[in-house]
C-alpha atoms as a PDB file:
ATOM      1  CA  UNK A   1     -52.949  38.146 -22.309  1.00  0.00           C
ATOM      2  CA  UNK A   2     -55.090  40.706 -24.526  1.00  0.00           C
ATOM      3  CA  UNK A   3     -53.334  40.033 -27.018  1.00  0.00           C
ATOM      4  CA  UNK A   4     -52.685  36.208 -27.293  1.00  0.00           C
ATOM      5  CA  UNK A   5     -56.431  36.287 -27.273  1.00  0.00           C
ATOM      6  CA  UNK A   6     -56.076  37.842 -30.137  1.00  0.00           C
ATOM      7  CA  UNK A   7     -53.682  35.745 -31.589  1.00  0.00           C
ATOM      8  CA  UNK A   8     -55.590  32.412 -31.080  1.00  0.00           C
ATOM      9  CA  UNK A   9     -58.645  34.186 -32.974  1.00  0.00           C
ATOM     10  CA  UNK A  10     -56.891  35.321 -35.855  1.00  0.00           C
ATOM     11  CA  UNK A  11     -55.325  31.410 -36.033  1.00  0.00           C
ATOM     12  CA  UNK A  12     -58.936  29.966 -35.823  1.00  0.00           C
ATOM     13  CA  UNK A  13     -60.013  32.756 -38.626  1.00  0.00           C
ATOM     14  CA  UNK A  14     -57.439  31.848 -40.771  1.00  0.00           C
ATOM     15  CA  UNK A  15     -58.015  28.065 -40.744  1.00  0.00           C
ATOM     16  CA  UNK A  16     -61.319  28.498 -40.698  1.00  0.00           C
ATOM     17  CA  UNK A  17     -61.035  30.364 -43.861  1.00  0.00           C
ATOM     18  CA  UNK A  18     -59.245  27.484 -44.892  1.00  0.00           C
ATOM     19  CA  UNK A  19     -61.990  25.044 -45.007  1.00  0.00           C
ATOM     20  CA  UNK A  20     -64.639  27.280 -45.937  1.00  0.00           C
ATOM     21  CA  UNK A  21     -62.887  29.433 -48.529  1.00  0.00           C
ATOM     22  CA  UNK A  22     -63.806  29.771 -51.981  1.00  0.00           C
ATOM     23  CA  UNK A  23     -62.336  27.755 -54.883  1.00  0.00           C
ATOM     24  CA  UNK A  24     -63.013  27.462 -58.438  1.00  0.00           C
ATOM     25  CA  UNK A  25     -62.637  24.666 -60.572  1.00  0.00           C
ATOM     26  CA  UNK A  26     -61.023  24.400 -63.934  1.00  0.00           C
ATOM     27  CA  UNK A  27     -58.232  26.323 -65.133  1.00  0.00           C
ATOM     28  CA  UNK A  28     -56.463  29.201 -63.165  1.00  0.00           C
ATOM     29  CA  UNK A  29     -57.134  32.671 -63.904  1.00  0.00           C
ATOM     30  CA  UNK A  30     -55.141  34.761 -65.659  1.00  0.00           C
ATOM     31  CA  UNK A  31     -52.836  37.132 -64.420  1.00  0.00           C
ATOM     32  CA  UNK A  32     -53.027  41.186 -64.891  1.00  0.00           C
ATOM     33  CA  UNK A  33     -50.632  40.244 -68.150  1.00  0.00           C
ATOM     34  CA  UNK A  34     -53.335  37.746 -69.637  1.00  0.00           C
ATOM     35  CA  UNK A  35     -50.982  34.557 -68.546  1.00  0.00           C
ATOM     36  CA  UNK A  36     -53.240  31.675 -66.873  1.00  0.00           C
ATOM     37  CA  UNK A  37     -51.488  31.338 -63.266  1.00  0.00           C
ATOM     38  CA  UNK A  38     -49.756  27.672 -62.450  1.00  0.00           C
ATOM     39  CA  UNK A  39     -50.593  24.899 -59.916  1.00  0.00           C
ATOM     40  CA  UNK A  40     -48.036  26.286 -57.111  1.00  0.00           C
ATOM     41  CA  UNK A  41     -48.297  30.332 -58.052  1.00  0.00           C
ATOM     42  CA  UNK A  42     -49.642  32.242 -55.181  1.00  0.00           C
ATOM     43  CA  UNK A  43     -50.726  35.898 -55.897  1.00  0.00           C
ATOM     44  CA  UNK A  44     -52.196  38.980 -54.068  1.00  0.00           C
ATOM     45  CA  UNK A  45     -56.124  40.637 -55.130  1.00  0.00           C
ATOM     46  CA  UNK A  46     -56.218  43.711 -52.598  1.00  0.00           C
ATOM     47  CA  UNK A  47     -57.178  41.878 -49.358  1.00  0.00           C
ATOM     48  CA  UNK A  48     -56.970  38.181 -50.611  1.00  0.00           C
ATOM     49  CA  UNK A  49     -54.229  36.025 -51.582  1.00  0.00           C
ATOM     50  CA  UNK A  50     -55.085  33.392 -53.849  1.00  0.00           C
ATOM     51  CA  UNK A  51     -53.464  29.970 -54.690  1.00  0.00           C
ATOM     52  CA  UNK A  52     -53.286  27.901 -57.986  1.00  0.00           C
ATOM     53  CA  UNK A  53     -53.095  24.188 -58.063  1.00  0.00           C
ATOM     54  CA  UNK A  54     -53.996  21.062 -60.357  1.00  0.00           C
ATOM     55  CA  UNK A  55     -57.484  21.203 -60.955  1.00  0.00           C
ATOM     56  CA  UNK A  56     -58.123  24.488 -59.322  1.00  0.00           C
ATOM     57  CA  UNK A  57     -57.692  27.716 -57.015  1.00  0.00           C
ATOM     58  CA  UNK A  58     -58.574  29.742 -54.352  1.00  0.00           C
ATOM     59  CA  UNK A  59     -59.077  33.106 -52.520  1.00  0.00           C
ATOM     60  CA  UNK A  60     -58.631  33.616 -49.227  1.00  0.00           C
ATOM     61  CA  UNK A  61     -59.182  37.176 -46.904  1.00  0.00           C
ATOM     62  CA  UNK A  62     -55.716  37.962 -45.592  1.00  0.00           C
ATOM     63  CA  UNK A  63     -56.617  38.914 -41.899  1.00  0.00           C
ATOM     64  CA  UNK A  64     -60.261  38.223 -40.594  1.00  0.00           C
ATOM     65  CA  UNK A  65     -62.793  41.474 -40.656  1.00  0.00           C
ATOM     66  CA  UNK A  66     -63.378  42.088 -36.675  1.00  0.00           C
ATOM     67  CA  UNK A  67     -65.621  43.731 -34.406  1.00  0.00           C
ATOM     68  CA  UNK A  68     -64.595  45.614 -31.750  1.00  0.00           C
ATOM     69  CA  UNK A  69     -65.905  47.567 -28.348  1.00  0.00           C
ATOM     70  CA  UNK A  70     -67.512  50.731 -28.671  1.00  0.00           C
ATOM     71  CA  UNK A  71     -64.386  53.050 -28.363  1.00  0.00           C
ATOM     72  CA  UNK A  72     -61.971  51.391 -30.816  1.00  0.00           C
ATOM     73  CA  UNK A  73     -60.908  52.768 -34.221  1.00  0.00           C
ATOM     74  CA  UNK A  74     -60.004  50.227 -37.398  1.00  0.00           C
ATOM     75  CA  UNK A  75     -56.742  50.577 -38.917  1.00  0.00           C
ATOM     76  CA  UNK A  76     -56.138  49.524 -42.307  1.00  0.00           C
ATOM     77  CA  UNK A  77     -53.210  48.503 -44.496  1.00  0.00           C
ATOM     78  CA  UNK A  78     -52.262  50.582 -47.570  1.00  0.00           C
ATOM     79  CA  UNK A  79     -54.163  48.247 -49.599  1.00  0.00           C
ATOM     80  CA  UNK A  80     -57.479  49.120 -47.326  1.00  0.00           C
ATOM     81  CA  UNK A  81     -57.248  45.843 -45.677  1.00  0.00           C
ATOM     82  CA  UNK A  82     -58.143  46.027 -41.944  1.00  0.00           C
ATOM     83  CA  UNK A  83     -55.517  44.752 -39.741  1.00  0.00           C
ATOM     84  CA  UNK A  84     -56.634  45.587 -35.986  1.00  0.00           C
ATOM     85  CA  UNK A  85     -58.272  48.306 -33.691  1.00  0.00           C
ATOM     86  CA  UNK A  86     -56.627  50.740 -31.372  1.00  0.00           C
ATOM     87  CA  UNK A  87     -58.565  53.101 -28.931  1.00  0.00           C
ATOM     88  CA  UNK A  88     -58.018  56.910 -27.703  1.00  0.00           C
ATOM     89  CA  UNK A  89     -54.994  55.461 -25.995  1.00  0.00           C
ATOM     90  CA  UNK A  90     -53.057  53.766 -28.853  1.00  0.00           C
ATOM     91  CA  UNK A  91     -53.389  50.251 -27.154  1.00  0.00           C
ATOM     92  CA  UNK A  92     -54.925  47.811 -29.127  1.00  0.00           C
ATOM     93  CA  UNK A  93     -58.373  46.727 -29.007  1.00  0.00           C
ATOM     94  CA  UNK A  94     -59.547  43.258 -28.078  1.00  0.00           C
ATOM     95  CA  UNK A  95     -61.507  42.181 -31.068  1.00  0.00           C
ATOM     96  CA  UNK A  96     -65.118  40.869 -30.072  1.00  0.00           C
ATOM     97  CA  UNK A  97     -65.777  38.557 -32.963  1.00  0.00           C
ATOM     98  CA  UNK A  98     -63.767  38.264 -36.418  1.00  0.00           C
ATOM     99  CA  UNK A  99     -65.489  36.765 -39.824  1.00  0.00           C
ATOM    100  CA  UNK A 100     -63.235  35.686 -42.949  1.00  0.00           C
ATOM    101  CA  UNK A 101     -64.222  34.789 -45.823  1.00  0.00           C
ATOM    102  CA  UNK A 102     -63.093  33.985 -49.167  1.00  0.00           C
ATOM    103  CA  UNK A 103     -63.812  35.371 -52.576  1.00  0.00           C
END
């Protein structure tokens, strides 16, 4: 049950995120080769992945930043992106709020 808790949060994070993300207006930027991205290329900045279309783009956190009970340890991706919280037993934690936000 823990964890579809869990689950619904991260679902109302992410389209949350959705509405209140951050886009730009005007061309795309350009890609780590100097090419402008297209309307319709998606790409990956550390813990955001970002979207190109007509007219504009977008960044997005991947997975919501969360706080947990006193107890819990973070654990992060390779790319330092934090993904959940376990405690001294390995089980995971029960986040008690989660923020995302967009570039």
């Amino acid at each position: 049950m823990a964890n579809l808790v869990y689950v619904a949060l991260l679902v109302a994070s992410v389209l949350f995120a959705n509405v209140n993300g951050y886009t730009g207006h005007g061309p795309c930027p350009t890609n780590p080769n100097g090419v402008h991205y297209q309307p319709g290329d998606s790409w990956e900045e550390g813990c955001l992945t970002c979207s190109c279309w007509n007219g504009g783009f977008g960044c997005d956190m991947k997975f919501p930043t969360c706080e947990y009970p006193e107890g819990c340890v973070k654990v992060y991706d390779d790319n330092g992106c934090e993904l959940m919280a376990v405690d001294q037993a390995n089980e995971v934690c029960d986040p008690i709020i989660c923020m995302i936000a967009g570039k």
